[in-house]
Protein backbone atom coordinates (compact mmCIF):
# COMPACT_ATOMS: atom_id res chain seq x y z
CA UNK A 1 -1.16 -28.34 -18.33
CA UNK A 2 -0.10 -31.85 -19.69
CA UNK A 3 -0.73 -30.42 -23.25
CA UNK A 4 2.29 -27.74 -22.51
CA UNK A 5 6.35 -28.63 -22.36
CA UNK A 6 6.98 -28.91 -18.88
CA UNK A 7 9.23 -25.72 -18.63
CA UNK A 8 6.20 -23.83 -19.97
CA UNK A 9 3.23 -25.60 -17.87
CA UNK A 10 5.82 -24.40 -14.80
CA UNK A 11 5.97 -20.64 -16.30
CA UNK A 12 1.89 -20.46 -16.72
CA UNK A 13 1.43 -22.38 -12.82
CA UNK A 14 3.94 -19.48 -11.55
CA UNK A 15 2.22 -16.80 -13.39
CA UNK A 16 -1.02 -17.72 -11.84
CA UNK A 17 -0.20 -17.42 -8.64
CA UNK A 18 0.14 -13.45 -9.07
CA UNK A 19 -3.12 -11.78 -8.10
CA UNK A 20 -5.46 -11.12 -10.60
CA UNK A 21 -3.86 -13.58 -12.91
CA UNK A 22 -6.14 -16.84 -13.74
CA UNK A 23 -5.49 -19.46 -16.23
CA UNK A 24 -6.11 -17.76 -19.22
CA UNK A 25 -4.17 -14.58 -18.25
CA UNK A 26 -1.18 -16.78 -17.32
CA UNK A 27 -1.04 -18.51 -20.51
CA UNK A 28 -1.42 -15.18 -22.31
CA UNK A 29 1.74 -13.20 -20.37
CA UNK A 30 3.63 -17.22 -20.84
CA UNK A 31 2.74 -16.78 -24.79
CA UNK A 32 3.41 -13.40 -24.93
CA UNK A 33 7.26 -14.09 -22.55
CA UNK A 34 7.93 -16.46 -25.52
CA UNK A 35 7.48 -14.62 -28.12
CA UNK A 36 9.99 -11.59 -27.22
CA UNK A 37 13.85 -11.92 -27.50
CA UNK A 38 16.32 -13.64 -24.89
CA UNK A 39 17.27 -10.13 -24.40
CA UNK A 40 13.76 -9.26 -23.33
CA UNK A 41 13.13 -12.57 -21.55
CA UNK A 42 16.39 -11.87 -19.71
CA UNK A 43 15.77 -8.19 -18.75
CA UNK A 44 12.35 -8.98 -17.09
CA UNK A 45 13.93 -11.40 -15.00
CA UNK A 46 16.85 -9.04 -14.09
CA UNK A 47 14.03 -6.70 -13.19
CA UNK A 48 12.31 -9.30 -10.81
CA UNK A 49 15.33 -10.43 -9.36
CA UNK A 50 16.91 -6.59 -8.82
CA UNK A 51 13.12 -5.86 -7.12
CA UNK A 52 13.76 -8.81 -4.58
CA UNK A 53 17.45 -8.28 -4.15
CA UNK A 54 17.53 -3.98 -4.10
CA UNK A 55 14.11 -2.72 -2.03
CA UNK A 56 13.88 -2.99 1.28
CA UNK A 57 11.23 -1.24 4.16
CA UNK A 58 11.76 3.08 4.65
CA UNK A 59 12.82 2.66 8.59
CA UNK A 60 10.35 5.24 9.08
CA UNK A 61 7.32 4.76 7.40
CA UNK A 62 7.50 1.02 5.97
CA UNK A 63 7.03 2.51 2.36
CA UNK A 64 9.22 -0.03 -0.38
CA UNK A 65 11.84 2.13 -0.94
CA UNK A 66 16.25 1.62 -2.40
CA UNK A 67 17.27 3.53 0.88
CA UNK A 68 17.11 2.81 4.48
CA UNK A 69 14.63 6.15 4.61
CA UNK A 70 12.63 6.61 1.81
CA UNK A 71 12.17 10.38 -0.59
CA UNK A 72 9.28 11.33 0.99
CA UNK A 73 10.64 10.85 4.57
CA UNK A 74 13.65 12.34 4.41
CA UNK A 75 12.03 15.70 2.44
CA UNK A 76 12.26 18.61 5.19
CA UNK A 77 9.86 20.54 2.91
CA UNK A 78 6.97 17.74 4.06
CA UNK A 79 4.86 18.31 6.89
CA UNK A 80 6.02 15.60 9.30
CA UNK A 81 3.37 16.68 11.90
CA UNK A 82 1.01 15.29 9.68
CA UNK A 83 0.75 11.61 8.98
CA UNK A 84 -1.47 10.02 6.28
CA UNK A 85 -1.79 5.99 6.93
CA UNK A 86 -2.69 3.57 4.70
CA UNK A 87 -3.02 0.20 4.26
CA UNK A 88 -0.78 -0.95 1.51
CA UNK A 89 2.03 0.92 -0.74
CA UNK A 90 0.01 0.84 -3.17
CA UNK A 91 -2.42 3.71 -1.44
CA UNK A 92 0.45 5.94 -0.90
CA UNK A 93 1.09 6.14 -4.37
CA UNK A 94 -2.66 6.92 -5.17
CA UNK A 95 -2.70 9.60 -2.61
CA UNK A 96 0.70 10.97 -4.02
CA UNK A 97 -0.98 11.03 -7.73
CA UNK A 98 -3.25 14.15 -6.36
CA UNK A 99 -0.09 16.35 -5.39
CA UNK A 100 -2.46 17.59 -2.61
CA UNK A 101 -1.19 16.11 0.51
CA UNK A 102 2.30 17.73 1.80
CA UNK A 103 2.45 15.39 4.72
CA UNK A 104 4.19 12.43 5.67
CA UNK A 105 2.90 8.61 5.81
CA UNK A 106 2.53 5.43 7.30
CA UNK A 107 1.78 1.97 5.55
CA UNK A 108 0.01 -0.80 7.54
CA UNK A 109 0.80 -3.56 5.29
CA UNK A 110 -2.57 -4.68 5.68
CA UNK A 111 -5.91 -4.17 7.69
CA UNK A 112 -7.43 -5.81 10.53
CA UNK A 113 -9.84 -8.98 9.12
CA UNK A 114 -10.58 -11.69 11.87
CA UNK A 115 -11.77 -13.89 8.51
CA UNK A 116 -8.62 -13.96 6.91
CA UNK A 117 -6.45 -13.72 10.87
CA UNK A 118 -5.14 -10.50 10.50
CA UNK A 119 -4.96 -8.54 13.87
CA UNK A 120 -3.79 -5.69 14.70
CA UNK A 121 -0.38 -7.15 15.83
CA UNK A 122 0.34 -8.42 12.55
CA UNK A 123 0.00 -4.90 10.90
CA UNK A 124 2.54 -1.87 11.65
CA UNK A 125 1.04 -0.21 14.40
CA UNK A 126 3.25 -0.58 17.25
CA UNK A 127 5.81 0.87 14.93
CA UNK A 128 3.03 4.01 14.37
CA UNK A 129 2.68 4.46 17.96
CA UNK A 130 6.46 4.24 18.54
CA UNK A 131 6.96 7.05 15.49
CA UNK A 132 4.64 9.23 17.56
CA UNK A 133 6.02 9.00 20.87
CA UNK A 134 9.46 10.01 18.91
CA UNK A 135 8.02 12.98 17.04
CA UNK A 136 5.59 15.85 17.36
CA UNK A 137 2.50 15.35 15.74
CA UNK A 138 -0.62 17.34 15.38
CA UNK A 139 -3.10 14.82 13.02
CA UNK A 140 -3.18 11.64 11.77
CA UNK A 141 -5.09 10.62 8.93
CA UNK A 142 -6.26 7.14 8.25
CA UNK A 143 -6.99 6.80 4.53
CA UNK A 144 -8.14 2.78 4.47
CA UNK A 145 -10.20 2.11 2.32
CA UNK A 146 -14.29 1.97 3.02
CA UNK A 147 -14.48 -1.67 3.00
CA UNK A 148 -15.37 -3.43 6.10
CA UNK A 149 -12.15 -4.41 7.18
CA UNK A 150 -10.88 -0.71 5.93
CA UNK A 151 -13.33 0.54 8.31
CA UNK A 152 -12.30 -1.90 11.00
CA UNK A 153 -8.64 -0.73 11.09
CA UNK A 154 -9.96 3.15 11.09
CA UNK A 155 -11.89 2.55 14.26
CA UNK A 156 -9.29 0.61 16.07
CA UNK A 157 -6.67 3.11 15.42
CA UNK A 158 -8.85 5.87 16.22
CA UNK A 159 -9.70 4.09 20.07
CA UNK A 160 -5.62 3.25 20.01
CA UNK A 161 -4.36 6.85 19.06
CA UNK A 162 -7.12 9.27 20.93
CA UNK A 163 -5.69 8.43 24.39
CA UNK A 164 -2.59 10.30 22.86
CA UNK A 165 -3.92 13.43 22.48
CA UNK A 166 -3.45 13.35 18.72
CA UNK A 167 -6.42 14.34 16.79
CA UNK A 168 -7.19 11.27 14.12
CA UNK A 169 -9.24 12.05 11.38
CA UNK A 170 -10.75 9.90 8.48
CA UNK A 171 -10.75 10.79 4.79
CA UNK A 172 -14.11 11.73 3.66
CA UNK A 173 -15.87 9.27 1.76
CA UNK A 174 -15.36 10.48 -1.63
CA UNK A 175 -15.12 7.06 -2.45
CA UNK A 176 -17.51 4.67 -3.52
CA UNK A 177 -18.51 1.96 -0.53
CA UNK A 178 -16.44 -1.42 -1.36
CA UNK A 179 -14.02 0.67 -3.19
CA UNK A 180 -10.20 0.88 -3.26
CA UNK A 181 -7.64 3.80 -3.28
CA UNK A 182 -5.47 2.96 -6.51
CA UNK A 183 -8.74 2.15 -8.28
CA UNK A 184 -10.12 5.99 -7.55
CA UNK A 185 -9.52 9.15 -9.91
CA UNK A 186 -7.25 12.34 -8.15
CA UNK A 187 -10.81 14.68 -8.40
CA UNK A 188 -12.14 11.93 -6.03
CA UNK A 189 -8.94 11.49 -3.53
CA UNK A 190 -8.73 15.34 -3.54
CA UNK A 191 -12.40 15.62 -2.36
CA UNK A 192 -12.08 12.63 -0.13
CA UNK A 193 -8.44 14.43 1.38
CA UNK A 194 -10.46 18.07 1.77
CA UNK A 195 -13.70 16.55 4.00
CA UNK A 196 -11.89 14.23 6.25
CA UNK A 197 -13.46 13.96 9.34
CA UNK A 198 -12.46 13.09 12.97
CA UNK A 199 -13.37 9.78 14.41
């Protein structure tokens, strides 16, 4: 970094802190932010700063969304006696990608992993259980992914929700061991959707 101007050795020591960015990424996307116009320079920070300022939590499912209740919450056509959760936002959108599932959803914001002190109380699972004491529902689907941790959350949700009388089923696995949900193709998330089984 001492070889960069300071303003640009701060730009690369930002980017790196995004995931999946090392060094050499960083000072890639800091080359590549000074070689477009102001204009451009000025519009991807707008963008950033209208992200942080604009999206919020969906009340109901925890989704990012502009509104207090995100689209696919507040679409009567969806089958809110099903709920699909998943561990980050990012898994919604996967599952959304195979225009299969008609339900309704719940994000985690993480899974359970001791290692790295997650528990469950950290994740949004009281605010699950308190979304199905308020509604009628008939399944919920866990679709974490088949990690360890993935698996971790499944089970513990499965031993929380049973005593409910809710039947909680797990998407098949479709997908590969160690793998994750934005990572898979629809064919595989479809097949994965159709032989969920109940844990």
């Amino acid at each position: 970094m001492l070889h960069y101007a300071r303003p640009l050795a701060r730009l690369v020591s930002e980017l790196e802190k995004l995931p999946g960015i090392g060094p050499k990424s960083a000072q890639r996307v800091a080359f590549h932010i000074l070689r477009i116009s102001r204009e451009e320079a000025r519009m991807l920070a707008d963008a950033i700063a209208d992200v942080k300022e604009r999206i919020q939590f969906c009340e109901k499912c925890f989704n990012f969304t502009e509104q207090p209740v995100c689209d696919i919450c507040a679409d009567t056509r969806r089958d809110h006696s099903l709920i699909c959760v998943v561990a980050e936002p990012r898994d919604l959108m996967a599952m959304e990608r195979t225009h299969e599932f008609r339900g309704v959803y719940h994000v985690l914001h993480g899974v359970i992993s001791p290692q790295e002190g997650v528990l469950p109380d950290m994740l949004k699972v009281r605010e699950l259980l308190q979304r199905l004491a308020e509604q009628t529902v008939q399944e919920v689907i866990v679709a974490t992914n088949p990690t360890v941790e993935g698996e971790a959350t499944a089970l513990y949700l499965a031993r929380v929700l049973k005593p409910l009388g809710i039947k909680v089923t797990r998407i098949a696995h479709g997908l590969p061991a160690g793998g994750e949900l934005d990572y898979a193709d629809q064919a595989t998330l479809i097949s994965a959707l159709k032989w969920r089984r109940e844990i």
